[in-house]
Protein backbone atom coordinates (compact mmCIF):
# COMPACT_ATOMS: atom_id res chain seq x y z
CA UNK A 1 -130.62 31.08 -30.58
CA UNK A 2 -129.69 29.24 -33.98
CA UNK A 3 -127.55 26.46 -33.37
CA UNK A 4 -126.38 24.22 -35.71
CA UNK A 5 -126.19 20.59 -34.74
CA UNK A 6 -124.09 18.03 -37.32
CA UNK A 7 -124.32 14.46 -36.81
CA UNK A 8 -121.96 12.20 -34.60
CA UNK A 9 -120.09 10.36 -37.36
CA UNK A 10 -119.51 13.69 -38.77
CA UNK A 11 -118.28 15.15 -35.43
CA UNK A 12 -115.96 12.54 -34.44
CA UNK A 13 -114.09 12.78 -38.17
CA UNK A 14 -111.54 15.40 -36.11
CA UNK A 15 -110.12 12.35 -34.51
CA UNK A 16 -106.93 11.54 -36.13
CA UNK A 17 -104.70 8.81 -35.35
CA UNK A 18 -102.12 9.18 -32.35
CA UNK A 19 -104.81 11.61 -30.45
CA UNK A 20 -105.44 11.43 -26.87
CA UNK A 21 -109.67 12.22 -26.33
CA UNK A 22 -110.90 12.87 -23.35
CA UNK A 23 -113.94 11.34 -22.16
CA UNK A 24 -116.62 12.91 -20.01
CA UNK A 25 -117.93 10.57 -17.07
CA UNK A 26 -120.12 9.08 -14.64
CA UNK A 27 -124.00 10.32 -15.13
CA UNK A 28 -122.74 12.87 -18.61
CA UNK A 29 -120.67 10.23 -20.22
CA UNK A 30 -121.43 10.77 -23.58
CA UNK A 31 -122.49 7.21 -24.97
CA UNK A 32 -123.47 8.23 -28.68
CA UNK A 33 -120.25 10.32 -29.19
CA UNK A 34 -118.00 7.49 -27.65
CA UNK A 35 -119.49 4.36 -29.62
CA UNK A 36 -119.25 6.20 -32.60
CA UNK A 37 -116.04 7.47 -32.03
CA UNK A 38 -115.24 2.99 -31.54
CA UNK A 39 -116.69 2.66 -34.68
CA UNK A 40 -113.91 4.21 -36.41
CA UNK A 41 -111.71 1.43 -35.14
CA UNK A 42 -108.78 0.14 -37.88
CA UNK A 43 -109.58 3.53 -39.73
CA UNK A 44 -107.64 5.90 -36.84
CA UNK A 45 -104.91 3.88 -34.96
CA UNK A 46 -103.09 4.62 -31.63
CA UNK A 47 -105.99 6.70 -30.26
CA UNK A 48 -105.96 7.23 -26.15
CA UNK A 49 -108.84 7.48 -24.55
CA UNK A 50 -108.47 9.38 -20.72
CA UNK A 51 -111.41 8.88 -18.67
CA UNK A 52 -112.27 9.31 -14.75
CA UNK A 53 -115.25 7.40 -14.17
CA UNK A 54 -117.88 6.20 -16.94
CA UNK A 55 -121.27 4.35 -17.38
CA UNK A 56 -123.24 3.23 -19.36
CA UNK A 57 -122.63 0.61 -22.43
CA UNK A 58 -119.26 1.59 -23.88
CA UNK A 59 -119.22 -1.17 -26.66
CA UNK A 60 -115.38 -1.37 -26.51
CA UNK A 61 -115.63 -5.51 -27.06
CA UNK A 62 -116.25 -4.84 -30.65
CA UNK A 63 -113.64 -5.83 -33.34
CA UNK A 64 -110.85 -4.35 -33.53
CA UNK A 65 -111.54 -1.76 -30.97
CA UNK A 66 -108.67 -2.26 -28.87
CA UNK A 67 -106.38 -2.59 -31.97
CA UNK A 68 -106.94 0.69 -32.24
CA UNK A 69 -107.88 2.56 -28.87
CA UNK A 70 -106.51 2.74 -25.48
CA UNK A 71 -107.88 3.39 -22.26
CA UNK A 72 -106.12 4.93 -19.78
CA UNK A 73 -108.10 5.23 -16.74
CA UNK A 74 -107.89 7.29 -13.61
CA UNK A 75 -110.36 5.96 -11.74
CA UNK A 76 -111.47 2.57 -13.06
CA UNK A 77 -115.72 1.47 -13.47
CA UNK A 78 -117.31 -1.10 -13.94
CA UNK A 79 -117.85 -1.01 -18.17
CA UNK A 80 -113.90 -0.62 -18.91
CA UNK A 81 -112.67 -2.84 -15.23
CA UNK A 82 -111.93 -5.62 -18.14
CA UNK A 83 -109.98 -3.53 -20.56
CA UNK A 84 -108.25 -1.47 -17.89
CA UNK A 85 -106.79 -4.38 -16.85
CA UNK A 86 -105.84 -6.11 -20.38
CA UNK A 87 -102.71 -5.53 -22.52
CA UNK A 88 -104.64 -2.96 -24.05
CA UNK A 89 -105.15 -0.46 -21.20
CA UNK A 90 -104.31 0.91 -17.65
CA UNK A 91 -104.69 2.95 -14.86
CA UNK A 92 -102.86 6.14 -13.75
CA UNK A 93 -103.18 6.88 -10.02
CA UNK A 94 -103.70 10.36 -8.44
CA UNK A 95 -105.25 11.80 -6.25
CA UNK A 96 -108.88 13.42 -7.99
CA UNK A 97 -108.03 16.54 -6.93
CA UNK A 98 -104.65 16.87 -8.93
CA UNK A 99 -106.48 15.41 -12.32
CA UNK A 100 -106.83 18.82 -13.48
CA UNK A 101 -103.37 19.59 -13.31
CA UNK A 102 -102.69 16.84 -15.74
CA UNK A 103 -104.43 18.77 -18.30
CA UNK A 104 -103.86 22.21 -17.53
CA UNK A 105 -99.68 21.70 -17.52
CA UNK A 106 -100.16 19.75 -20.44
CA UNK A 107 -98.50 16.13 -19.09
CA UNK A 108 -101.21 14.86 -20.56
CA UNK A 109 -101.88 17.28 -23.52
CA UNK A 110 -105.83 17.09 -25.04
CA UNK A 111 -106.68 16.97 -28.74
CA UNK A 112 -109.91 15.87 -28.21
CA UNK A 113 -112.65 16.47 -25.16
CA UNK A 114 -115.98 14.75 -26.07
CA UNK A 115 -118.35 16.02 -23.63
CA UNK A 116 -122.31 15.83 -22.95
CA UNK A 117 -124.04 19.49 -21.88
CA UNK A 118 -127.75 20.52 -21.72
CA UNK A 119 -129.22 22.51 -24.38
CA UNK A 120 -127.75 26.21 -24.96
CA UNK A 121 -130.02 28.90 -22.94
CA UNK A 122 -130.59 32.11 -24.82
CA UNK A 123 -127.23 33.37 -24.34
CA UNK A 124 -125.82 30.59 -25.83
CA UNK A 125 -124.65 28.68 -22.21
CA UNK A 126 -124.66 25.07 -21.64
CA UNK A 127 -123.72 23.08 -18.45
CA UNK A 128 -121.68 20.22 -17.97
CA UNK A 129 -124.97 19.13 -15.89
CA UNK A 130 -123.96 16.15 -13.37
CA UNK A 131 -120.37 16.22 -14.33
CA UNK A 132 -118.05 19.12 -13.49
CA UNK A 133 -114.93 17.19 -11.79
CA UNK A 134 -112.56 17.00 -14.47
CA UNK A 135 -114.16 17.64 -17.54
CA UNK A 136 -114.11 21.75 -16.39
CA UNK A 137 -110.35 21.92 -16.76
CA UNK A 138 -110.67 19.30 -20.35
CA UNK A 139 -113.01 21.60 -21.77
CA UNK A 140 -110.75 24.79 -21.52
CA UNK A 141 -107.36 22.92 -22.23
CA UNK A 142 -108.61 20.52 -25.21
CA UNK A 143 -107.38 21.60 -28.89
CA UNK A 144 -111.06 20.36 -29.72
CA UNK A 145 -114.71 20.01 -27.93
CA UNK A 146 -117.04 18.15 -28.94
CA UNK A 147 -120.47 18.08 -27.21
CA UNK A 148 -123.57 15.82 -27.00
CA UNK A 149 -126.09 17.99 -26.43
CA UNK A 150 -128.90 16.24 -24.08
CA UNK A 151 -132.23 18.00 -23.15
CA UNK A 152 -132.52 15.84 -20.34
CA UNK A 153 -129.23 16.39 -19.35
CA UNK A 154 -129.72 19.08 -15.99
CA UNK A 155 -129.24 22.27 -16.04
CA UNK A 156 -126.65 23.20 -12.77
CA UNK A 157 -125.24 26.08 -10.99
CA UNK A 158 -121.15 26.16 -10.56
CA UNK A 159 -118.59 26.33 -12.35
CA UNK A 160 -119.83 24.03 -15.29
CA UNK A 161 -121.44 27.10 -17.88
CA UNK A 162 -119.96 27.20 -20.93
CA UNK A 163 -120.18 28.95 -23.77
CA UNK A 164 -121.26 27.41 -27.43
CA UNK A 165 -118.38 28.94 -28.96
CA UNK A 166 -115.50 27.20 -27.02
CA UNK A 167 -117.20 24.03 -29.09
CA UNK A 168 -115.97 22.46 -32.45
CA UNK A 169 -119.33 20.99 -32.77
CA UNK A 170 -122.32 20.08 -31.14
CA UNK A 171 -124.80 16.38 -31.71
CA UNK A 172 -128.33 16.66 -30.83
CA UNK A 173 -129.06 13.43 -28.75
CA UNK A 174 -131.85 12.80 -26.57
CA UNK A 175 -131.39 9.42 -24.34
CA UNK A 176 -131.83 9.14 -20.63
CA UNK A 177 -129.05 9.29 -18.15
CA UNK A 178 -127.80 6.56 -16.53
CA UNK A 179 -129.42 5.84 -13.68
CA UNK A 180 -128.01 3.95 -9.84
CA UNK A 181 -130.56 2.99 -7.15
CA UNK A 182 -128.02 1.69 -3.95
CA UNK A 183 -131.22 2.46 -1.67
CA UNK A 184 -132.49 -0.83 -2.94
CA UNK A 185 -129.41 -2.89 -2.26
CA UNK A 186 -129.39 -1.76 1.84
CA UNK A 187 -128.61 -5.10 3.55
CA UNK A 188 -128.91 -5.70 7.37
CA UNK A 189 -124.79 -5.42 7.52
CA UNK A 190 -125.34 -2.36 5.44
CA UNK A 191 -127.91 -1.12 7.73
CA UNK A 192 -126.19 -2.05 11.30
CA UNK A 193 -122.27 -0.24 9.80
CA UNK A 194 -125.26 2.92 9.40
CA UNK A 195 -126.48 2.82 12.48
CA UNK A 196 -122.67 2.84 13.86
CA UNK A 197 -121.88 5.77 11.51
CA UNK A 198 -124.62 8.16 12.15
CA UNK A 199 -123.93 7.70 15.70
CA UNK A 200 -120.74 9.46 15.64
CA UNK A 201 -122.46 12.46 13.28
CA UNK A 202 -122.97 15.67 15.66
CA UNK A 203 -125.79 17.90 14.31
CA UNK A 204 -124.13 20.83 12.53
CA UNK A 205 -121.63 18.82 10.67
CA UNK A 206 -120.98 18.88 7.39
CA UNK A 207 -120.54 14.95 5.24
CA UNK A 208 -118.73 14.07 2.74
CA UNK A 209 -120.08 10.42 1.41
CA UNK A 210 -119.86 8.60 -1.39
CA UNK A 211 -122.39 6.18 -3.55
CA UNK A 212 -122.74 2.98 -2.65
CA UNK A 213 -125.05 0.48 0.27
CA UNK A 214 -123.14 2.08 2.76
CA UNK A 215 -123.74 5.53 2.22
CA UNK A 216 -127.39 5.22 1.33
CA UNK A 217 -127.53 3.29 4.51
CA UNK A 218 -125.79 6.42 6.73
CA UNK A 219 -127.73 9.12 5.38
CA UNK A 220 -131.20 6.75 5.77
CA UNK A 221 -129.93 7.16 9.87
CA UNK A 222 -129.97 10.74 10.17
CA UNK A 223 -133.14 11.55 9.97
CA UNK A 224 -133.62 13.29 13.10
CA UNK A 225 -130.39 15.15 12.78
CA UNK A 226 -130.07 18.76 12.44
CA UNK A 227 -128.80 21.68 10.36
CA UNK A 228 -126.56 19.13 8.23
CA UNK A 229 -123.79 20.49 5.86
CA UNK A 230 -122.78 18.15 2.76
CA UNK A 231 -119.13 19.39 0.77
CA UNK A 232 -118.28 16.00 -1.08
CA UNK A 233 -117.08 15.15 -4.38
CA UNK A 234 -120.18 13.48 -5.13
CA UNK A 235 -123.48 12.90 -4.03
CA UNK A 236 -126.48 10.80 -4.88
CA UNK A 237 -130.71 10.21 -4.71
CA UNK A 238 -129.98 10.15 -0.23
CA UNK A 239 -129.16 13.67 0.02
CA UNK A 240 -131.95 14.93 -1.79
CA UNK A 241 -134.45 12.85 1.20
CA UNK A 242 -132.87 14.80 3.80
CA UNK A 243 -133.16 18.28 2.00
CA UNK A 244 -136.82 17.37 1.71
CA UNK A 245 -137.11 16.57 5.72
CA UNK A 246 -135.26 19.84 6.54
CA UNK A 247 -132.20 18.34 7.40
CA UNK A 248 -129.68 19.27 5.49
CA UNK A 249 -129.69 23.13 5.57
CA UNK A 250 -125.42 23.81 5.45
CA UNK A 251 -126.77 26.54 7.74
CA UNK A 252 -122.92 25.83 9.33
CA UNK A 253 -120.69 25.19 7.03
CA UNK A 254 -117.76 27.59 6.31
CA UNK A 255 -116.99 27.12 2.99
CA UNK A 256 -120.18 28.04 0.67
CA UNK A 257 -122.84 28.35 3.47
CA UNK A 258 -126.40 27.75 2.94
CA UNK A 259 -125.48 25.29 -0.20
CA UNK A 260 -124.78 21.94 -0.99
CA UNK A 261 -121.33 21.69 -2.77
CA UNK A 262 -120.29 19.00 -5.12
CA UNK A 263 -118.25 17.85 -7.94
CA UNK A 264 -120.34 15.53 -9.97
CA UNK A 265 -123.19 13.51 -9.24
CA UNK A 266 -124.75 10.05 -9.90
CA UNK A 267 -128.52 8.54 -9.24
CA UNK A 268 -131.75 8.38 -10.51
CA UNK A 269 -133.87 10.64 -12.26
CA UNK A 270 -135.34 11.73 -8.91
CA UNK A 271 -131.84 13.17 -8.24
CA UNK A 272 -131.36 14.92 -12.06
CA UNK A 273 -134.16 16.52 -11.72
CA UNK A 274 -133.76 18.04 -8.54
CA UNK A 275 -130.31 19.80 -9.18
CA UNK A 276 -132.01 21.34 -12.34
CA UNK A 277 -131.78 24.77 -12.07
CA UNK A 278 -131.86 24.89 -8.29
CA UNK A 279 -129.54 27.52 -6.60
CA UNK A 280 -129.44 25.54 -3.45
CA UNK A 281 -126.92 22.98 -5.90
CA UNK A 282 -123.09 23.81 -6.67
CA UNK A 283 -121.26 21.72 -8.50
CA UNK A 284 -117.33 23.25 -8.87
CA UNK A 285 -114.10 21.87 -10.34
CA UNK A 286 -112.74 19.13 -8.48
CA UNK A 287 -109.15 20.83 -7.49
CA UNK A 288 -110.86 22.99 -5.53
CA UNK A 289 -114.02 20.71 -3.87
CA UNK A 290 -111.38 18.02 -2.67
CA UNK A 291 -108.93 20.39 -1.72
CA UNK A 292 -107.70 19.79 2.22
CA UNK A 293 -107.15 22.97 2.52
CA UNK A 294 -111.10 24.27 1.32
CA UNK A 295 -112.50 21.08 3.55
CA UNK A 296 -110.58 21.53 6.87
CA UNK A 297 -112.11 24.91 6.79
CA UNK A 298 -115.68 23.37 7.17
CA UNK A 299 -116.55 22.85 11.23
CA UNK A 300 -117.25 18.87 12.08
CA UNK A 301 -116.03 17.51 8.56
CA UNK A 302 -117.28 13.96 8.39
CA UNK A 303 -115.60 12.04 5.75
CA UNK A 304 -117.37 8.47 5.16
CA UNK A 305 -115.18 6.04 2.85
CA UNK A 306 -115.14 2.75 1.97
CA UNK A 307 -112.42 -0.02 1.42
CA UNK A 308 -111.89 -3.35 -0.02
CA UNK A 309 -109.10 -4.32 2.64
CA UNK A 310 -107.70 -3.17 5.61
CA UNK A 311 -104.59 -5.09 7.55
CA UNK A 312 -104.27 -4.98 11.46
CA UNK A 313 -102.26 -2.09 11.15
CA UNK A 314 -104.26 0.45 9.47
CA UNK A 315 -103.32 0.49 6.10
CA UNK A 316 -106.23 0.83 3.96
CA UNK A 317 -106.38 -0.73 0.09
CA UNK A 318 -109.64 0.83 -1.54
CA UNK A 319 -108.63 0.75 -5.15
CA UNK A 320 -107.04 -3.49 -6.20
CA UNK A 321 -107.55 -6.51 -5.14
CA UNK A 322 -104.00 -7.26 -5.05
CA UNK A 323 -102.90 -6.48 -8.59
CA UNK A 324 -105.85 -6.32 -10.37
CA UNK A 325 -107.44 -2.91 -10.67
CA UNK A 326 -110.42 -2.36 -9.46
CA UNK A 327 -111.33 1.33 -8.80
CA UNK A 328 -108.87 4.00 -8.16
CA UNK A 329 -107.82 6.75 -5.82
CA UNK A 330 -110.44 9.11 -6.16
CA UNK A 331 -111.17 11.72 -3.68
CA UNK A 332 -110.41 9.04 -0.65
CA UNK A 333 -107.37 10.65 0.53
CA UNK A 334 -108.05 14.31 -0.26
CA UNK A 335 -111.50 13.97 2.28
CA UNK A 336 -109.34 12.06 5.15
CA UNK A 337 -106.73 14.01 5.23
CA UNK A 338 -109.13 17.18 5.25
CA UNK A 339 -112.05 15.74 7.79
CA UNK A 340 -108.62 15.23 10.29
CA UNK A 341 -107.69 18.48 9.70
CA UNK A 342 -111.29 20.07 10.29
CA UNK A 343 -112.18 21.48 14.02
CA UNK A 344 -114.08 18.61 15.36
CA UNK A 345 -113.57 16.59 12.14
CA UNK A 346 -113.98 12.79 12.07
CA UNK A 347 -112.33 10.73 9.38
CA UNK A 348 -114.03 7.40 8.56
CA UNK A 349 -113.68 3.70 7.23
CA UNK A 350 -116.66 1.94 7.03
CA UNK A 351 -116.66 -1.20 5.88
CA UNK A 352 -117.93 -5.29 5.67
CA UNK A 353 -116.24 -7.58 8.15
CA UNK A 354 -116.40 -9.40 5.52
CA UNK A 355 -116.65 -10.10 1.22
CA UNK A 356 -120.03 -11.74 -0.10
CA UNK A 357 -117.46 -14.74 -0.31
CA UNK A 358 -116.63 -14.58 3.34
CA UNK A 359 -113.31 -13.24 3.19
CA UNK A 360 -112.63 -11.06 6.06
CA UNK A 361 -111.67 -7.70 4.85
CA UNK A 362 -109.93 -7.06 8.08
CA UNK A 363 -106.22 -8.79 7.32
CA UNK A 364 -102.87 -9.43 8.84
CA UNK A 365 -101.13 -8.09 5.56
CA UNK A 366 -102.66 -6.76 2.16
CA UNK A 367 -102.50 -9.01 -0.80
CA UNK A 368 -99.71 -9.37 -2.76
CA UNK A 369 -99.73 -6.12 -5.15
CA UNK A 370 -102.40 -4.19 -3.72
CA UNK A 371 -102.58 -0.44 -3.19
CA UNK A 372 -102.41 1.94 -0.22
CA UNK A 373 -104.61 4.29 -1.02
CA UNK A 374 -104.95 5.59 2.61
CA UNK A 375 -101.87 5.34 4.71
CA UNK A 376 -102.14 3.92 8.49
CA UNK A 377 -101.02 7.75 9.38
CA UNK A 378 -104.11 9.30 8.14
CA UNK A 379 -106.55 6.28 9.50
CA UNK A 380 -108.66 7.27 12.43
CA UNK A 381 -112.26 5.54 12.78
CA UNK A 382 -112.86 2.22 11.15
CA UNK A 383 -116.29 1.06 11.62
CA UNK A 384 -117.81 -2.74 10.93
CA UNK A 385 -121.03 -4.00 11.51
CA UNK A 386 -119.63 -5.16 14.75
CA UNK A 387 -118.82 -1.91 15.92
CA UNK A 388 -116.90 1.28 15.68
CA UNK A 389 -112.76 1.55 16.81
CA UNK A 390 -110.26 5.01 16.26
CA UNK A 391 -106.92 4.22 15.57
CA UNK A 392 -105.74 7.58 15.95
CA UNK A 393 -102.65 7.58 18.80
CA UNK A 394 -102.85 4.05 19.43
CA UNK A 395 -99.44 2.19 18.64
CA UNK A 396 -99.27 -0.86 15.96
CA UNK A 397 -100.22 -3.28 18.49
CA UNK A 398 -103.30 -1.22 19.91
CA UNK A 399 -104.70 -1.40 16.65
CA UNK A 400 -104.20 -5.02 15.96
CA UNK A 401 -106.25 -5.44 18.73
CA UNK A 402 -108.85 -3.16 18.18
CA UNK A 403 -109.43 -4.04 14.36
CA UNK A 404 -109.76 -8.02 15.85
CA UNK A 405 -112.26 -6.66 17.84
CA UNK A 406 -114.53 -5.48 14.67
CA UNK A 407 -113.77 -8.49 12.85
CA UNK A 408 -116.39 -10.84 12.14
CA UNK A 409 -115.96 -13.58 14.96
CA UNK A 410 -115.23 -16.50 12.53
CA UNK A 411 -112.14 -14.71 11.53
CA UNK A 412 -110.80 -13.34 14.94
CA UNK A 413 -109.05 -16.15 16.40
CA UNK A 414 -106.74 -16.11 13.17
CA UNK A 415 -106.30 -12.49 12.99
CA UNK A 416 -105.38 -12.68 17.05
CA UNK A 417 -102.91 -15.83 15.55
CA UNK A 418 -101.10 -13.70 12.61
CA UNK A 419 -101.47 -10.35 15.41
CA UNK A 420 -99.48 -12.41 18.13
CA UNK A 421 -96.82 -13.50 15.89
CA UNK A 422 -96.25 -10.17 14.45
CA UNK A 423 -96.10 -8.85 18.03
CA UNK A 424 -95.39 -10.84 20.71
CA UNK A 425 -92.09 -10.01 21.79
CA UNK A 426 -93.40 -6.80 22.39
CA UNK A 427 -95.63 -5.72 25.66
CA UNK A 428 -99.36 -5.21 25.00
CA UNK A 429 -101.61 -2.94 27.67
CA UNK A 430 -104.48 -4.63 28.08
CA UNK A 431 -106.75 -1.52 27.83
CA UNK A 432 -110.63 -1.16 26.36
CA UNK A 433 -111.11 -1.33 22.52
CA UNK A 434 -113.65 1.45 22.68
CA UNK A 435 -112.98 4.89 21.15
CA UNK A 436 -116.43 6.45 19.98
């Protein structure tokens, strides 16, 4: 098929000033588009940039950049944590399953998507390759697309094929994906909170996990599990061992049997080039992957998550610490609520006992400003490295007790302190901690 390709500073010219652009993220954010786009910095003014997640070297610290460009994130990473949180940029929460409605009624109208897609087959189709989420419902509801067009961007099956026509114009840029290794950062805690987690994974159900030591450290555990499911919003380099081993099969899930359904994905190039052009792969528009009602469906829904705090009550911050914003939302909520929901579901915390500063991350009270992402309601299993407690039915004081009980033992004794002072004019039933 002829296609013709224009350069990038040519492509970004449809930028005018007082445009909001959407941004394309995680593994497909599209680097070259984006830092050329910067470039134009003090010639366009009052540009907003929307983005989900990104990586990769966004050279935002350049002159004048933030003059003229603001981010507004909705879920916050690493490269843009800085400007998110400076005069010059912020955060919008929601949940990552309602992102799409932002676009598609238009409360936050598109001028500009900037995308990155493999190359066009011979019918002219590209995929959004390791990125659906978001970007499906940008793509159709932007005035204009433009796309970085990435040979070794992967080719996957979903709802990510589009068409060369719905594009303004297309850039011809071959780079290499970003790539994450957590395998490599498993440390004993890491490994022990696994252990806990895989021990309360049935064979037959279906996980929902993240990226990150933790996960990586879970899926390293279930190795002699069987006829595993995985419906998540994202998956990474783990998943694709335990395909290899036989063990995940999604022979039981509900909800797209017999594949593994996702929304965007992030790893190394072990994992791009597995999902390329492999059937067994699905990657669909988020507000339908992290909808409760699609995961409840799914028999034994385990939902792994992680947190930065969580205070003797159950209420979990996974996005600040305290006011400063550190991640976002996401999908936390959307799995929780829909792993409780599921027929022999299990709805998890997993975290640290403590921060690589020694910090417990088990507290009497947040800090001052930060978020509930996940409500003390929807809380059941919190697991630590010293073991594994479920809040569900227990009342405020039962949990106090049971979340001292997974602390790390240099902490308790103050916890028990701010949990008896909180509590002690009411009667406590001295009953076991143990809820596996």
């Amino acid at each position: 098929m002829d296609v013709k390709y224009i350069s990038p500073e040519e492509a970004v010219q449809i930028v005018k000033s007082g445009d909001r652009v959407f941004v394309h993220g995680s593994a497909a954010t599209p680097l070259i588009l984006l830092n050329t786009l910067l470039k134009r910095a003090g010639e366009i003014n009052h540009v907003e940039l929307v983005s989900v997640s990104t990586y990769g070297d966004i050279q935002w610290k350049q002159p004048g950049v933030t003059d003229s460009f603001y981010m507004n994130s909705l879920f916050v990473s690493a490269n843009v944590r800085e400007w998110v949180n400076s005069s010059r940029g912020s955060y919008t929460p929601i949940f990552l399953s309602e992102i799409p409605q932002l676009f598609d009624r238009k409360i936050l109208p598109l001028q500009v998507a900037l995308i990155q897609v493999s190359p066009p087959d011979n019918h002219g189709y590209c995929s959004l390759g390791t990125s659906v989420d978001a970007a499906l419902s940008a793509v159709h509801n932007a005035t204009n697309v433009i796309a970085q067009v990435n040979p070794r961007m992967p080719r996957v099956f979903g709802d990510g094929v589009i068409h060369i026509s719905r594009f303004h114009s297309l850039v011809y840029a071959e780079t290499e994906l970003p790539e994450v290794d957590y395998s490599i950062k498993i440390d004993p805690v890491s490994e022990q909170i696994g252990k806990h987690v895989a021990e309360l994974i049935d064979d037959g159900s279906t996980l929902q996990l993240g990226i990150g030591a933790i996960p990586d450290a879970v899926l390293k555990q279930l190795t002699t599990h069987k006829d595993l499911g995985v419906h998540t919003e994202m998956f990474s380099d783990g998943v694709v061992d335990l395909v290899h081993r036989g063990v995940v099969t999604n022979r039981h899930k509900v909800i797209k049997p017999g594949k593994i359904v996702s929304s965007f994905l992030l790893g190394t190039r072990k994992l791009y080039d597995f999902v390329d052009n492999n059937p067994f792969v699905s990657l669909k528009d988020i507000s339908w992957v992290n909808d409760t009602a699609i995961i409840r469906r799914n028999p034994k829904m385990i939902a792994v998550n992680s947190a930065i705090e969580i205070d003797i009550t159950g209420q979990v911050c996974a996005d600040s610490i305290g006011t400063y914003q550190y991640s976002g939302i996401g999908g936390q909520m959307d799995f929780m609520r829909g792993a409780a929901l599921s027929p022999g579901g299990k709805p998890i915390i997993a975290i640290p006992s403590i921060t690589k500063k020694g910090l417990s991350r088990i507290v009497p009270m947040l800090n001052p400003g930060a978020g509930v992402v996940t409500t003390r309601g929807h809380v059941h299993y919190v697991v630590t490295e010293y073991g594994v407690v479920n809040l569900y039915g227990k009342t405020m004081e039962q949990r106090a007790r049971m979340l001292v009980s997974i602390a790390h033992p240099d902490h308790r004794e103050k916890l028990e302190r701010s949990s008896f002072e909180r509590f002690s004019k009411k009667s406590w039933k001295d009953e076991s901690v143990s809820s596996k």
